[in-house]
Protein backbone atom coordinates (compact mmCIF):
# COMPACT_ATOMS: atom_id res chain seq x y z
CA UNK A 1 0.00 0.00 0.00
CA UNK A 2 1.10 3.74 -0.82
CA UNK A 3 0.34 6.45 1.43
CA UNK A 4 0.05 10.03 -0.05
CA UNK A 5 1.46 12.51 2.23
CA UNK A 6 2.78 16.40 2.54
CA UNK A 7 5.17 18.27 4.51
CA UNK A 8 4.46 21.61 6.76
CA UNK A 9 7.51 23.49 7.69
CA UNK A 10 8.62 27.26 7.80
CA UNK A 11 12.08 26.06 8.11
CA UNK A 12 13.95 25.32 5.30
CA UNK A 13 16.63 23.11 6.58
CA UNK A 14 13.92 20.97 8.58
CA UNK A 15 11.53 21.27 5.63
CA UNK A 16 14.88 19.71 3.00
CA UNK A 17 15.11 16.87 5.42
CA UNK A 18 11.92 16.07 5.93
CA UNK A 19 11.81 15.92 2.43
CA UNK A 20 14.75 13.89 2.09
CA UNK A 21 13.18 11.05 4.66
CA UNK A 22 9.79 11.09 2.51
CA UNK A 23 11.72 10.28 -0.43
CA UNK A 24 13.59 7.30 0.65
CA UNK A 25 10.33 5.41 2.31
CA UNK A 26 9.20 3.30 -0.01
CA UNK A 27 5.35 3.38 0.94
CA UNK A 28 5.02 7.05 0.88
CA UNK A 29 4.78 9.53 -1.94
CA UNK A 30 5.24 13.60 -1.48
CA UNK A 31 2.51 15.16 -2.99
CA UNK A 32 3.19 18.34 -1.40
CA UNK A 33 5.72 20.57 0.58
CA UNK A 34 4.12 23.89 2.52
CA UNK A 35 6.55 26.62 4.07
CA UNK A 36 3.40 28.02 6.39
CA UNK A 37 0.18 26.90 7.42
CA UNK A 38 -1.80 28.80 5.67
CA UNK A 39 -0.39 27.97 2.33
CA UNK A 40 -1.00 24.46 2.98
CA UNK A 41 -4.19 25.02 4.13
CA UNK A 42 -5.24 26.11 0.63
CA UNK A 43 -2.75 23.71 -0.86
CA UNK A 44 -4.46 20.54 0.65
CA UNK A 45 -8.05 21.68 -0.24
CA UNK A 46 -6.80 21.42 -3.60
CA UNK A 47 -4.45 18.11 -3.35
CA UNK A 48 -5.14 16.29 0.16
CA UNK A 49 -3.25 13.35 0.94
CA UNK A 50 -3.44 10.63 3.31
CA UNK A 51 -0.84 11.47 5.85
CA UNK A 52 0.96 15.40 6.87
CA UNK A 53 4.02 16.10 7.98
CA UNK A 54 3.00 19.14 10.81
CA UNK A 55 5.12 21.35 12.52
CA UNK A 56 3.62 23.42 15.39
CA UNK A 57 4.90 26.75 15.91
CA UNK A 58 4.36 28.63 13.01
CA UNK A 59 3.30 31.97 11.81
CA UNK A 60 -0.14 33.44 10.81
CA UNK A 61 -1.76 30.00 11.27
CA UNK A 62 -0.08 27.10 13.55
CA UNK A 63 0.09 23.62 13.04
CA UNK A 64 -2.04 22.72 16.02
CA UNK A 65 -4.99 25.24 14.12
CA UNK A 66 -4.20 23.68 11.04
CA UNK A 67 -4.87 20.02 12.26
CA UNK A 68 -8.37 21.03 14.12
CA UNK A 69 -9.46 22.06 10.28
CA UNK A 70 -8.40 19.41 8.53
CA UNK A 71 -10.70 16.50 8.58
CA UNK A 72 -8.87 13.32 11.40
CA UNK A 73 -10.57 10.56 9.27
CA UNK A 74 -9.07 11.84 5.79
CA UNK A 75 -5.82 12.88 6.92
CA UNK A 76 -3.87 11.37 9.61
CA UNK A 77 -0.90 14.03 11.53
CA UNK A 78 2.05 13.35 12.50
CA UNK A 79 3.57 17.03 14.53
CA UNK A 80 7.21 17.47 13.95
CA UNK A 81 8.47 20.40 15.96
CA UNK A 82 11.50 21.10 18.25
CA UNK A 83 9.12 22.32 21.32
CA UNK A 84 8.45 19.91 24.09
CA UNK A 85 5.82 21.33 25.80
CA UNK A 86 3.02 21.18 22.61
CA UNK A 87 3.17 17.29 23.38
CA UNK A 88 0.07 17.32 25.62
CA UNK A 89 -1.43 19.79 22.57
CA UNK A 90 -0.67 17.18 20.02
CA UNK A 91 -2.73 14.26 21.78
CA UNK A 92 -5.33 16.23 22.16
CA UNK A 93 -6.32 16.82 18.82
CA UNK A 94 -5.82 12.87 18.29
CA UNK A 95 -2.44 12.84 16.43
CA UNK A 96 -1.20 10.07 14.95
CA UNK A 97 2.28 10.69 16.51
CA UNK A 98 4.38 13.21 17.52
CA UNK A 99 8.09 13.86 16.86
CA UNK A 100 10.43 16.07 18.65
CA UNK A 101 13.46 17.53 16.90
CA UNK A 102 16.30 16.75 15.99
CA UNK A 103 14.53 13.19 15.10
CA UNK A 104 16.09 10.51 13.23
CA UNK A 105 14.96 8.54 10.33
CA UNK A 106 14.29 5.53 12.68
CA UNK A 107 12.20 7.98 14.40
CA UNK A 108 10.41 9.78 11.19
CA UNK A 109 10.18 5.68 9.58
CA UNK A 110 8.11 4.37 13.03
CA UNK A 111 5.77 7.29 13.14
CA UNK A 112 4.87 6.44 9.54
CA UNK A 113 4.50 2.75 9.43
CA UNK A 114 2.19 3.45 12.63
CA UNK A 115 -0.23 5.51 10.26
CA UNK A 116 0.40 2.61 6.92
CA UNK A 117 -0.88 -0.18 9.37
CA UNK A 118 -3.97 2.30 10.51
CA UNK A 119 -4.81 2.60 7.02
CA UNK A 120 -4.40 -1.36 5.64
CA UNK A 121 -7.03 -1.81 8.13
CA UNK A 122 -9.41 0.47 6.90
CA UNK A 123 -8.68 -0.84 3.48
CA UNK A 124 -9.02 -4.42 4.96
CA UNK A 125 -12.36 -3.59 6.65
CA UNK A 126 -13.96 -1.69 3.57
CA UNK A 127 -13.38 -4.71 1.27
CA UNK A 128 -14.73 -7.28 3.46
CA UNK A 129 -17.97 -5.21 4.04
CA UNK A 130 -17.94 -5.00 0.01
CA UNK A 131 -17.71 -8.60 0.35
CA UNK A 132 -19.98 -8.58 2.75
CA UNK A 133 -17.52 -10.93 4.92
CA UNK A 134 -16.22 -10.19 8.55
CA UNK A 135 -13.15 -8.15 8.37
CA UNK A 136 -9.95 -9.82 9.18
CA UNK A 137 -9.01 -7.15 11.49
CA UNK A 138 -6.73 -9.19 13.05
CA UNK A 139 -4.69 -10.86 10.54
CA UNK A 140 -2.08 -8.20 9.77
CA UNK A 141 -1.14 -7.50 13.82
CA UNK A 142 -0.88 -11.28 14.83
CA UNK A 143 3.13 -10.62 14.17
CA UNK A 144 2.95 -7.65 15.97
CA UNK A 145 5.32 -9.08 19.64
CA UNK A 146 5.76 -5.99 20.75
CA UNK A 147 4.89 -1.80 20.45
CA UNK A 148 7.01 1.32 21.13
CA UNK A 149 5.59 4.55 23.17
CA UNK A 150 6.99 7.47 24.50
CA UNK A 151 7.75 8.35 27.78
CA UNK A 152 9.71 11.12 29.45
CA UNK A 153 10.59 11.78 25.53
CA UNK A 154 12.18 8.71 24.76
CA UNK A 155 11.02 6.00 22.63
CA UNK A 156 10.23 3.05 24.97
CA UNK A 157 9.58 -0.36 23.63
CA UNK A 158 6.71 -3.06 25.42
CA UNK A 159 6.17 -6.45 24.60
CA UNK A 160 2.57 -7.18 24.34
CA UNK A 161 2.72 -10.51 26.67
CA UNK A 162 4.15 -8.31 29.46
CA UNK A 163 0.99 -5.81 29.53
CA UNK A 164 -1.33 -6.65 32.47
CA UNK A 165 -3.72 -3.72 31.49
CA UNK A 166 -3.99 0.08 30.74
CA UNK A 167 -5.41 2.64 32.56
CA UNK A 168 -5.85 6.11 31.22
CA UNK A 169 -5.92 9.33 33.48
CA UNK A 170 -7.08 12.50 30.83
CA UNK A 171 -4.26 13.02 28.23
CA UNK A 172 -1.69 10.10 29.69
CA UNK A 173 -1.99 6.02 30.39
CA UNK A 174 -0.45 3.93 32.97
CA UNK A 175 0.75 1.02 31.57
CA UNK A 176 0.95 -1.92 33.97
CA UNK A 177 3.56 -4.58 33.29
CA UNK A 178 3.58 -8.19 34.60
CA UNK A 179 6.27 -8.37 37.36
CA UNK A 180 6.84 -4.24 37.53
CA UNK A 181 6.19 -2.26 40.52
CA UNK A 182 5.90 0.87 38.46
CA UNK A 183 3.49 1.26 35.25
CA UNK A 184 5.11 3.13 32.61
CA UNK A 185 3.36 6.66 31.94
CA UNK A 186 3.00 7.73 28.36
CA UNK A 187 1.06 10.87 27.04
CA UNK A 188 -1.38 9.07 24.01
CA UNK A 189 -4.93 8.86 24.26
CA UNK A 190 -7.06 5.49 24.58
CA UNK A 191 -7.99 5.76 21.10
CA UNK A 192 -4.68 5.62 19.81
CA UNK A 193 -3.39 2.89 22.04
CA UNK A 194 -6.23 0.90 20.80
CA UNK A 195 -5.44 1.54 17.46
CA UNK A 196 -2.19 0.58 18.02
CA UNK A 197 -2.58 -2.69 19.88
CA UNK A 198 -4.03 -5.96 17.94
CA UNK A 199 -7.87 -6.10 18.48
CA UNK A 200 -8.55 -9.91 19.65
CA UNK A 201 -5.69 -9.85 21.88
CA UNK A 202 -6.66 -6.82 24.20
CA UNK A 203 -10.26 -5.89 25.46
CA UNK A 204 -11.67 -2.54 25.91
CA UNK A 205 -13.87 -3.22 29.39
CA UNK A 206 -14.26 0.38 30.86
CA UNK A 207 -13.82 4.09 28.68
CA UNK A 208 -10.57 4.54 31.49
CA UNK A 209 -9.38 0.68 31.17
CA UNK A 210 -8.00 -1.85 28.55
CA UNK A 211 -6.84 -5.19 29.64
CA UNK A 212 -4.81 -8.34 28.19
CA UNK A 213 -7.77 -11.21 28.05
CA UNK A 214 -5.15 -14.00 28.33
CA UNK A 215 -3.96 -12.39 31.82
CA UNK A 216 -7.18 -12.59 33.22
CA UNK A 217 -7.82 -14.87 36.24
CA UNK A 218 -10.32 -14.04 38.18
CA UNK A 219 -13.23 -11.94 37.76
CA UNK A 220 -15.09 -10.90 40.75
CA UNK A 221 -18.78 -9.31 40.76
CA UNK A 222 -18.36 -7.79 37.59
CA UNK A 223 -14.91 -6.75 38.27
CA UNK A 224 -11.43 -8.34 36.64
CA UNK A 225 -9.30 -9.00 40.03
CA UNK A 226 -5.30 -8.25 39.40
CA UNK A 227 -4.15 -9.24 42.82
CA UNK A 228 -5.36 -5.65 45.34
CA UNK A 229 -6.40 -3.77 42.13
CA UNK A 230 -10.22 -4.20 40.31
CA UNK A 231 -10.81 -3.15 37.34
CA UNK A 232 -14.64 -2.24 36.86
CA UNK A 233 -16.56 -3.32 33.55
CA UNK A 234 -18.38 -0.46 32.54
CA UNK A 235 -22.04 -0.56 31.00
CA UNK A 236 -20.79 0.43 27.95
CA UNK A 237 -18.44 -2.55 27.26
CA UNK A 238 -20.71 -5.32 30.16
CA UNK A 239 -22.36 -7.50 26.85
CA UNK A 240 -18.88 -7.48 24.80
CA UNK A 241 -16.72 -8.75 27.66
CA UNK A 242 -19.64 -11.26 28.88
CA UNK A 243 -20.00 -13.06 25.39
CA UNK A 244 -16.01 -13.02 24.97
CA UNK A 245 -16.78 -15.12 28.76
CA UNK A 246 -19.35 -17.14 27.43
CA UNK A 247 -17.69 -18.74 24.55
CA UNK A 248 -15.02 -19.56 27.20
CA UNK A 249 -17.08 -21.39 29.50
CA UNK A 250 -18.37 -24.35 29.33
């Protein structure tokens, strides 16, 4: 699959590399490159791709204004910008990811396979509803051992079979590992951790919890028990979790 994508930079130098990484990725191709806001703005209306390239602190019209006009469904975001602090601004328009300069091509590859994977499964989903056949929404993530997230603004990598659950708390999670004290914190929303994780594997049970369905053990008046902590089940997500029980139980 090809991803369409553009670049937003007033910087030249950062705008020439970014370039330079879109160029040698073999699933993306540069439709467009934007020295402000506001000329991609009109730029995109007339040629809108897939996936942008944002940086934040620009003139006239910023990247975080930008991203709350273009449409999240039709264009996924990726921020690029050398300023910390917009991280917490950045999840909470729903980016895709977020990359603080000086980034690496490691770095600028990761964030853009996340967003390639996001849209196979769209793809996936759309042609089995053509089909009229169940999506196979897990298939391409059953490889998947492990994910990366950032923390304290380094890149932190989790193997799946280690994750006890997730709890998010606003604009971070807590990620609680099997045989760790500590959870790791990471600012990302629910909604991209879910996107990010593979589907059968981990259960959505409450809007502030996710949990690991093979690490459950006991589940106690419609609570899941990990030793002194219970996780609620949450209307919401009650007839999901108790038909994922019942074809479990004899």
């Amino acid at each position: 699959m090809t991803l369409t994508c553009a670049i937003v930079d007033d910087e030249p130098l950062a705008l020439g590399l970014l370039e330079s990484y879109a160029g040698k990725t073999p699933f993306l191709e540069l439709r467009g490159k934007y020295n402000s806001a506001v000329q991609a703005l009109k730029g995109l209306q007339e040629n809108p791709v897939q996936l942008l390239f944002l940086d934040i602190q620009m003139p006239e019209l910023t990247g975080l204004e930008l991203s709350r006009i273009i449409r999240e469904e039709k264009t996924k975001i990726i921020f690029t910008t050398a300023f910390g602090q917009y991280a917490l601004d950045a999840y909470r328009v729903d980016a895709a990811d977020y990359l603080l300069k000086p980034f690496s091509y490691a770095d600028f590859l990761k964030a853009a396979q996340k967003v390639l994977r996001w849209f196979e499964l769209v793809e996936q989903a759309g042609r089995a509803s053509a089909d009229g056949a169940p999506a196979p929404e897990a298939a391409p993530r059953r490889e998947i051992d492990s994910i990366f997230v950032k923390s304290e603004y380094k890149l932190v990598q989790i193997r799946l079979d280690e994750i006890l659950y997730i709890e998010g708390l606003k604009d971070y999670l807590k990620i609680y590992l099997e045989g760790e004290t500590h959870p790791i914190l990471s600012l990302m929303s629910m909604k991209s951790m879910e996107e990010l994780l593979p589907p059968g594997r981990f259960l959505r049970v409450h809007r502030s919890y996710i949990v690991q369905a093979s690490k459950i053990r006991v589940v106690d008046r419609n609570r899941i028990v990990f030793g002194k902590v219970f996780i609620p089940i949450s209307d919401s997500y009650k007839a999901a979790f108790n038909d994922y029980l019942q074809r479990r139980t004899p």
